[in-house]
PDB file of N, CA and C in Angstrom:
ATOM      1  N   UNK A   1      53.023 243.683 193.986  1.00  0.00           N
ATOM      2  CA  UNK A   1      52.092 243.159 193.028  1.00  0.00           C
ATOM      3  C   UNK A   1      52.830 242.248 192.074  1.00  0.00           C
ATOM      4  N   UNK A   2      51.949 241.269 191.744  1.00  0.00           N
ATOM      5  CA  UNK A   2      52.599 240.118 190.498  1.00  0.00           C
ATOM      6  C   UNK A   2      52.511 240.723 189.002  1.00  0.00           C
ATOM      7  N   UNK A   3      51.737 241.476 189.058  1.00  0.00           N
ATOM      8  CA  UNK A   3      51.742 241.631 187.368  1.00  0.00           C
ATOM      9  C   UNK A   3      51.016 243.059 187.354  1.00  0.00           C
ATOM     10  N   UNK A   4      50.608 243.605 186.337  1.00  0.00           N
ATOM     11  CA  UNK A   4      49.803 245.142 186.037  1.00  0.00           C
ATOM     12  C   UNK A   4      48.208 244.122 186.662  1.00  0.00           C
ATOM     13  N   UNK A   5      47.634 243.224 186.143  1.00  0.00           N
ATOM     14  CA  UNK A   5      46.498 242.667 186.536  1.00  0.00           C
ATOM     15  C   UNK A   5      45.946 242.237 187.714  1.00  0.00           C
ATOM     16  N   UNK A   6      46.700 241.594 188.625  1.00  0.00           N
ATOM     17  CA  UNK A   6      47.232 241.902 190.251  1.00  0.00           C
ATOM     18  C   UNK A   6      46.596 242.920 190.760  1.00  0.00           C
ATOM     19  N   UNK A   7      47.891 244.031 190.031  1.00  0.00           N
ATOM     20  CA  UNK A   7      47.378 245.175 190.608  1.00  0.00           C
ATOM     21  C   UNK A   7      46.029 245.843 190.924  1.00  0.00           C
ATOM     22  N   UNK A   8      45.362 245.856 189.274  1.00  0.00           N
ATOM     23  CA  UNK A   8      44.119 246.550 189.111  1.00  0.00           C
ATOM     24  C   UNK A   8      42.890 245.503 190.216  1.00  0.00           C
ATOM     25  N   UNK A   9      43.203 243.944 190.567  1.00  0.00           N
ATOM     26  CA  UNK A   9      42.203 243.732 191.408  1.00  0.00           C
ATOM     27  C   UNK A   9      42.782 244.127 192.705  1.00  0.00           C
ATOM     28  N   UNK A  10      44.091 244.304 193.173  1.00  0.00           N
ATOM     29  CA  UNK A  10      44.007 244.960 194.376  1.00  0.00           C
ATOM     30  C   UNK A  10      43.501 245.763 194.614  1.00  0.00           C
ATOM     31  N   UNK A  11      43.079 247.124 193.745  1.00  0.00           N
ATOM     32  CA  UNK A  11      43.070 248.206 193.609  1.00  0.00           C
ATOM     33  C   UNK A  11      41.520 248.863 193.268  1.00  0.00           C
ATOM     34  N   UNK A  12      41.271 247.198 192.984  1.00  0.00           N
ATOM     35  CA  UNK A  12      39.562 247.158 193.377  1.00  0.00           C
ATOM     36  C   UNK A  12      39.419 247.042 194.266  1.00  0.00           C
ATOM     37  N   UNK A  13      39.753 245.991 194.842  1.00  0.00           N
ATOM     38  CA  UNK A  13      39.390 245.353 196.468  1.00  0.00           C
ATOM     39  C   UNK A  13      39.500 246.389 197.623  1.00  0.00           C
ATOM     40  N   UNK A  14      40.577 247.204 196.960  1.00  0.00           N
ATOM     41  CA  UNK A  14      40.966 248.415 198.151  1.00  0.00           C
ATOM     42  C   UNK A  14      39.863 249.279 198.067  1.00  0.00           C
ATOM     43  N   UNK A  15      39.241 249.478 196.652  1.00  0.00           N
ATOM     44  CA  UNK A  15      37.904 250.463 196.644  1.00  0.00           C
ATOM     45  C   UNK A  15      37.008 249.919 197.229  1.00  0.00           C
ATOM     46  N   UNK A  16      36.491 248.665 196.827  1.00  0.00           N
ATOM     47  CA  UNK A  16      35.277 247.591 197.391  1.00  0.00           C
ATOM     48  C   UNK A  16      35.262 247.747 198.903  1.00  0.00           C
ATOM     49  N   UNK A  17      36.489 247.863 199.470  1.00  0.00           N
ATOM     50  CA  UNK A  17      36.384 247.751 200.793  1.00  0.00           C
ATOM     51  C   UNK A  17      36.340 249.648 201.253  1.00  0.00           C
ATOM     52  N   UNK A  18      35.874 250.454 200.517  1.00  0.00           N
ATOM     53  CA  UNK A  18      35.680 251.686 201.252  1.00  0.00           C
ATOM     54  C   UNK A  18      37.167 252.657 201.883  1.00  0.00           C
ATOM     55  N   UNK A  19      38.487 251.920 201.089  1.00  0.00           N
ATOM     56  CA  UNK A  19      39.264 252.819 201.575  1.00  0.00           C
ATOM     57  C   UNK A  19      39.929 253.503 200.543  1.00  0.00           C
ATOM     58  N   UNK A  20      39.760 253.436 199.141  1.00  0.00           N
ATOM     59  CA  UNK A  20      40.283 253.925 198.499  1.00  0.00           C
ATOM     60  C   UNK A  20      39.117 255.348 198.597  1.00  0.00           C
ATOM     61  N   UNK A  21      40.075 256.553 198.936  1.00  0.00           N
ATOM     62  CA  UNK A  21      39.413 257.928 199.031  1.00  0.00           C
ATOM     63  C   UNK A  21      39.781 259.109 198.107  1.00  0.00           C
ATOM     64  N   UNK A  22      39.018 260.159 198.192  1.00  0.00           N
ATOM     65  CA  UNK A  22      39.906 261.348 196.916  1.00  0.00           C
ATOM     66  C   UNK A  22      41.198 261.841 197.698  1.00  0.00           C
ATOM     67  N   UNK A  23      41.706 261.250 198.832  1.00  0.00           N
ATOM     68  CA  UNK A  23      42.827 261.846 199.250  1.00  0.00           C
ATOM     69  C   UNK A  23      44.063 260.898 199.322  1.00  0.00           C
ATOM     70  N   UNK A  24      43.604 259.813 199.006  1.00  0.00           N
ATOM     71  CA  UNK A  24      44.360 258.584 198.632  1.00  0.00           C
ATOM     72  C   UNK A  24      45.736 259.198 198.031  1.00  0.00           C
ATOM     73  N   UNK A  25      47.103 258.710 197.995  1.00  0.00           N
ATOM     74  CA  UNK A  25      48.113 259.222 196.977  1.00  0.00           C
ATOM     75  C   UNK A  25      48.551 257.813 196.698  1.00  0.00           C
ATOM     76  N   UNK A  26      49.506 257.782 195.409  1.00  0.00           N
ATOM     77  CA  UNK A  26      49.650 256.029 195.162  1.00  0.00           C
ATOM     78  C   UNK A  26      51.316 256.900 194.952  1.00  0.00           C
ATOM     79  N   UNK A  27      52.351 255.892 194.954  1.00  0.00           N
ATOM     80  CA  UNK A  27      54.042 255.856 194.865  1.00  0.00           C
ATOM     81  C   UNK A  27      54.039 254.653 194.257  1.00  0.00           C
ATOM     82  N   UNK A  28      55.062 255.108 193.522  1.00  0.00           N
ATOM     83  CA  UNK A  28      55.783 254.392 192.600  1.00  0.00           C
ATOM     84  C   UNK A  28      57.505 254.342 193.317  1.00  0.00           C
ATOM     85  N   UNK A  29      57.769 252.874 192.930  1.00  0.00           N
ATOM     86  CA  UNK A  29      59.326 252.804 193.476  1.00  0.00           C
ATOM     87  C   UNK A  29      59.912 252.648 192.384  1.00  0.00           C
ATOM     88  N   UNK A  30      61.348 253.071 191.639  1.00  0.00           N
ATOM     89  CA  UNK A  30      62.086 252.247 191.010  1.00  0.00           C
ATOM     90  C   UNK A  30      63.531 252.133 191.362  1.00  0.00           C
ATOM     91  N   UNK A  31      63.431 250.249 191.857  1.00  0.00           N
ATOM     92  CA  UNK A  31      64.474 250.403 192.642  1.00  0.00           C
ATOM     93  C   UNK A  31      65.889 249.503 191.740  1.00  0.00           C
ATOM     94  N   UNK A  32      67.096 249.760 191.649  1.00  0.00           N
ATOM     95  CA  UNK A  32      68.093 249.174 191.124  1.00  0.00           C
ATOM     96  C   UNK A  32      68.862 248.744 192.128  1.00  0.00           C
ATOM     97  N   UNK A  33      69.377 248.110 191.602  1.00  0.00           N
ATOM     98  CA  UNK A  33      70.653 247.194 192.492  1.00  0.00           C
ATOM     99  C   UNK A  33      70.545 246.783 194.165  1.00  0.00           C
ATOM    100  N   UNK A  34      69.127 246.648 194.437  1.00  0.00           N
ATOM    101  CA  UNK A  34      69.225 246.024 195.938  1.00  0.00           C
ATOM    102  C   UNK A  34      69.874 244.805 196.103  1.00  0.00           C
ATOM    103  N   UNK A  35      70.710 245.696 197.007  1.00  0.00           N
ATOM    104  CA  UNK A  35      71.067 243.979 197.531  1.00  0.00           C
ATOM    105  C   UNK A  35      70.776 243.116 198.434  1.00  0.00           C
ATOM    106  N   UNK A  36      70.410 242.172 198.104  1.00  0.00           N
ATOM    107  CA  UNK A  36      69.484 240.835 198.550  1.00  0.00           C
ATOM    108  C   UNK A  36      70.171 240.403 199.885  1.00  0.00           C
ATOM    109  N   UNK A  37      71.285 240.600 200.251  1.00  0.00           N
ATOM    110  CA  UNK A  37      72.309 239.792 201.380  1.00  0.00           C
ATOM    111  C   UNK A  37      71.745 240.422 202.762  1.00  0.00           C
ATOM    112  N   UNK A  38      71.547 241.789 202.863  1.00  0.00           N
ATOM    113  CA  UNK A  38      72.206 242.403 204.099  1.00  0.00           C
ATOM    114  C   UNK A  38      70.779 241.777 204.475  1.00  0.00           C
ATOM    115  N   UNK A  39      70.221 241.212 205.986  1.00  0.00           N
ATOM    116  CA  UNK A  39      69.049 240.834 206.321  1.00  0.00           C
ATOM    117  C   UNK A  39      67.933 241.739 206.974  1.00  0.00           C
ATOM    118  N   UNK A  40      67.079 241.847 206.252  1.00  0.00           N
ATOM    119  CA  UNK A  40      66.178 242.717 206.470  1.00  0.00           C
ATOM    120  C   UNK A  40      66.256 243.091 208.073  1.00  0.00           C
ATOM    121  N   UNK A  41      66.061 242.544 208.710  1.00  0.00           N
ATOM    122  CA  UNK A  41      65.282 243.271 210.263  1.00  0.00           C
ATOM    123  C   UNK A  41      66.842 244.248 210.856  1.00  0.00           C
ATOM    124  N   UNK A  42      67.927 244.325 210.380  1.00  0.00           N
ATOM    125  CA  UNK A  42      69.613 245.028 210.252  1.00  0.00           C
ATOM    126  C   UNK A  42      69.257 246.262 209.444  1.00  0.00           C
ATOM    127  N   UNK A  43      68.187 245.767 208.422  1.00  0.00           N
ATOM    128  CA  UNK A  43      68.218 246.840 207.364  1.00  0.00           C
ATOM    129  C   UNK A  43      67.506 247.803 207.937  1.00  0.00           C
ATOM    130  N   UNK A  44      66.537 247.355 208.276  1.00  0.00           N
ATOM    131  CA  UNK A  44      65.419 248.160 208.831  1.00  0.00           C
ATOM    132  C   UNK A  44      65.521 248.957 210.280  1.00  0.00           C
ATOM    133  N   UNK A  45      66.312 248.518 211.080  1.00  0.00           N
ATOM    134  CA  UNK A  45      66.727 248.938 212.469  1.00  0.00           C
ATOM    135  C   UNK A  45      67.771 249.873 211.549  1.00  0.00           C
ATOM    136  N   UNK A  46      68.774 249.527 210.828  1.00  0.00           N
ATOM    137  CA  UNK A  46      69.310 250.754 210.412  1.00  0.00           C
ATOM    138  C   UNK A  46      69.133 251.995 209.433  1.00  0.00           C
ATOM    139  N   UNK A  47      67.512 251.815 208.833  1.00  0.00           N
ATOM    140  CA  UNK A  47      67.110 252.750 208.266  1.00  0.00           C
ATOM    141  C   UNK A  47      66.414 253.746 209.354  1.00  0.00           C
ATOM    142  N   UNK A  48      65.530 252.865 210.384  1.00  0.00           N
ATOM    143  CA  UNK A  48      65.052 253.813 211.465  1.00  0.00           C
ATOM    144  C   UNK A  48      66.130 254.648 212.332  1.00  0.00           C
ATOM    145  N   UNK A  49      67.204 253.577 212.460  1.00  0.00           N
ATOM    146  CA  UNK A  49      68.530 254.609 213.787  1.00  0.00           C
ATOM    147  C   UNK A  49      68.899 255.998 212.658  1.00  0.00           C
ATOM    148  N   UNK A  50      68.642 255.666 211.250  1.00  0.00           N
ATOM    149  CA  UNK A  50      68.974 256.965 210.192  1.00  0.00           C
ATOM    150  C   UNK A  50      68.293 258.063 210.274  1.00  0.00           C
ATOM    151  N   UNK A  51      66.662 257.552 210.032  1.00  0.00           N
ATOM    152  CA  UNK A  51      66.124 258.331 210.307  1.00  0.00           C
ATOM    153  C   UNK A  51      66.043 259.482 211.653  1.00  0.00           C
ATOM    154  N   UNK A  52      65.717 258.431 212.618  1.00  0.00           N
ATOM    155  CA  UNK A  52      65.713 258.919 214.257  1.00  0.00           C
ATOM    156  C   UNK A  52      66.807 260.322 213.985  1.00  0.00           C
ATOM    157  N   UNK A  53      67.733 259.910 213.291  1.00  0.00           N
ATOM    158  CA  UNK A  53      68.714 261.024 214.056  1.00  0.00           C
ATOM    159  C   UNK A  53      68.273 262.301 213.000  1.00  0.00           C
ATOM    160  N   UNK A  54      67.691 261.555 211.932  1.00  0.00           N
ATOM    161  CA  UNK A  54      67.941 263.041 210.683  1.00  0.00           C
ATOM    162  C   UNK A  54      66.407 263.470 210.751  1.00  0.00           C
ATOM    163  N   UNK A  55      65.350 263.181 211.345  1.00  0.00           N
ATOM    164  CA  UNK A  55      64.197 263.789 211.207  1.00  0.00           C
ATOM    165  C   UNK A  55      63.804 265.067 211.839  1.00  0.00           C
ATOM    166  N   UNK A  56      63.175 265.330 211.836  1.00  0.00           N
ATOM    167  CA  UNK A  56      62.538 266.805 212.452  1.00  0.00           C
ATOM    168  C   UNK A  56      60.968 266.735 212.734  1.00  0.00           C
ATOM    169  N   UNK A  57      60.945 266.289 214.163  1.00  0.00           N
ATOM    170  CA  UNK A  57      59.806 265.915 214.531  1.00  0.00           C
ATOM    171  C   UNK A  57      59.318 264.936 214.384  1.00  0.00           C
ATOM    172  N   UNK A  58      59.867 263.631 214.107  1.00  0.00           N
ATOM    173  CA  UNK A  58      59.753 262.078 213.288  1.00  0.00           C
ATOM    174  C   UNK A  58      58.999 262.066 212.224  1.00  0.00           C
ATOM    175  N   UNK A  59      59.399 263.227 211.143  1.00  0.00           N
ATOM    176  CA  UNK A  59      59.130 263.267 210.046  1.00  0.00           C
ATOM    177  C   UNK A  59      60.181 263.610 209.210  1.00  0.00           C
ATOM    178  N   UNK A  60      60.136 262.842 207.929  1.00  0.00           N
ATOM    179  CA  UNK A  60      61.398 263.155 206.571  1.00  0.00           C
ATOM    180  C   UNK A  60      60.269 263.443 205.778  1.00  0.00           C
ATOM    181  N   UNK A  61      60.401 265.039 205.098  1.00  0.00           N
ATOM    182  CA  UNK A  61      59.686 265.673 204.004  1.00  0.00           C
ATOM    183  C   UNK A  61      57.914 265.388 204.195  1.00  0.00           C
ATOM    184  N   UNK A  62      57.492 265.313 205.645  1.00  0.00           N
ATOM    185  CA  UNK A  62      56.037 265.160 205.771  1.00  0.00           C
ATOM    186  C   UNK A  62      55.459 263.560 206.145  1.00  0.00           C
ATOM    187  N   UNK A  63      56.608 262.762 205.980  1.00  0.00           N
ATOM    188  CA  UNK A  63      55.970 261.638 206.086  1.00  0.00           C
ATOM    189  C   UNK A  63      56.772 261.276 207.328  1.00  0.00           C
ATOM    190  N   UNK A  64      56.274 260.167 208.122  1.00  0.00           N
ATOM    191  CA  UNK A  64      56.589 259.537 209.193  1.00  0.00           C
ATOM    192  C   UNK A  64      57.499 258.377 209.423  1.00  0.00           C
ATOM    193  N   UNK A  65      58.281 258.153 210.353  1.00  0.00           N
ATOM    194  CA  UNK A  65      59.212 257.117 209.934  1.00  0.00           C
ATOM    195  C   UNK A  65      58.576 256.169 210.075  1.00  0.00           C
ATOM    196  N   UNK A  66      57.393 256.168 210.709  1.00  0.00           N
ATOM    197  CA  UNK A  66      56.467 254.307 210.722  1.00  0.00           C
ATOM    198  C   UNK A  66      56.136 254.395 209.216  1.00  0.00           C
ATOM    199  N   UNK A  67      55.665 255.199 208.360  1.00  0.00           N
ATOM    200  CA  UNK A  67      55.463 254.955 207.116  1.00  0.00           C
ATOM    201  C   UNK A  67      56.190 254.722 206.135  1.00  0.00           C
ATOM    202  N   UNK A  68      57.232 255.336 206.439  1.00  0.00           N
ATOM    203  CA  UNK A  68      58.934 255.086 205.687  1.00  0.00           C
ATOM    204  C   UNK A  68      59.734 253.652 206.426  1.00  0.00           C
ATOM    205  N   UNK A  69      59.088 253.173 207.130  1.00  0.00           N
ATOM    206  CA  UNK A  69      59.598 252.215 207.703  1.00  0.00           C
ATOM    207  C   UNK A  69      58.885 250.745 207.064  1.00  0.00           C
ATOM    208  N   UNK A  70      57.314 250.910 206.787  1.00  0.00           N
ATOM    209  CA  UNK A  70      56.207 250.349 206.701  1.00  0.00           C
ATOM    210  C   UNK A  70      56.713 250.123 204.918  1.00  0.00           C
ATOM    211  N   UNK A  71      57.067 251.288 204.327  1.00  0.00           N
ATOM    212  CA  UNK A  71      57.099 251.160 202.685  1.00  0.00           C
ATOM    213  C   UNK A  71      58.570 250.555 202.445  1.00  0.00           C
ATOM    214  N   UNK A  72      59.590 250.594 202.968  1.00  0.00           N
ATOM    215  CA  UNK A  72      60.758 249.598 203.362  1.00  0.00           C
ATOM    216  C   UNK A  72      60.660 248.491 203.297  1.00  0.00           C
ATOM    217  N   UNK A  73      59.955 248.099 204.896  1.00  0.00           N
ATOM    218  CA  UNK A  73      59.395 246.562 204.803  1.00  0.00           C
ATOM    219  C   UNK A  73      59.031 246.008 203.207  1.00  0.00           C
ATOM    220  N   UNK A  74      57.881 246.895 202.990  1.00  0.00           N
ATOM    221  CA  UNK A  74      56.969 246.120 202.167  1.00  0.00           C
ATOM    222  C   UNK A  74      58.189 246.278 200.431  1.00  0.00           C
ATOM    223  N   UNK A  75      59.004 246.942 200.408  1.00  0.00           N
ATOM    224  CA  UNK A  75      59.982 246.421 199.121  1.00  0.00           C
ATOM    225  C   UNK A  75      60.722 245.493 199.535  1.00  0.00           C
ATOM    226  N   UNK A  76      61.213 245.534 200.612  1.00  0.00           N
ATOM    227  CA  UNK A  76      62.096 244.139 200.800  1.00  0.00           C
ATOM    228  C   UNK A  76      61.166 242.729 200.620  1.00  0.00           C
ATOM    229  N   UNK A  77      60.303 243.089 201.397  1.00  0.00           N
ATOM    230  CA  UNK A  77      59.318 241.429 201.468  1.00  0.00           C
ATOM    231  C   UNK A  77      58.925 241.355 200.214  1.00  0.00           C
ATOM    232  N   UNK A  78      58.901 242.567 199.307  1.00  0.00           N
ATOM    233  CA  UNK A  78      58.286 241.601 197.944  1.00  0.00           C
ATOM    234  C   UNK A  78      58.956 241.685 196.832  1.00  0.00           C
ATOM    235  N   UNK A  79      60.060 241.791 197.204  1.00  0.00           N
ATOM    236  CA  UNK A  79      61.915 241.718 196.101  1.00  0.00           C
ATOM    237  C   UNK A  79      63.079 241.317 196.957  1.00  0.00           C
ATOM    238  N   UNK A  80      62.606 240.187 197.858  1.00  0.00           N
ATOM    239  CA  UNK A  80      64.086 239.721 198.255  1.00  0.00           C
ATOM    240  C   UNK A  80      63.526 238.502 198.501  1.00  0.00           C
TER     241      UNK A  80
END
């Protein structure tokens, strides 16, 4: 998101469109010192080969590595 205002119309649009639900959960990131160099699709093949080996059942703490993979992506693409 660009700003707090951004947000709140995404966050319409996500309701408007019928998917914001009572089971919805929202995350917050706060991230320091990424570094901008290493190139994403390296980063990401080596967060999944991390995962792969440390999950239990292709899950870390309930969530899935396509979703931990998916919320990755989406900090790099919108802070690098």
């Amino acid at each position: 998101f660009i700003n707090g205002i951004d947000f709140v119309r995404q966050i319409e649009n996500y309701r408007n469109s019928g998917r914001l639900l009572p089971t919805t959960l929202f995350v917050t990131f706060d991230i320091t010192n990424l570094y901008t160099m290493i190139p994403r699709h390296g980063a990401i093949a080596a967060l999944q080969k991390f995962l792969s080996k440390h999950a239990d059942n292709r899950r870390i703490h309930g969530m899935t590595i396509d979703t931990i993979t998916r919320l990755a992506r989406l900090v790099l693409d919108t802070n690098c």
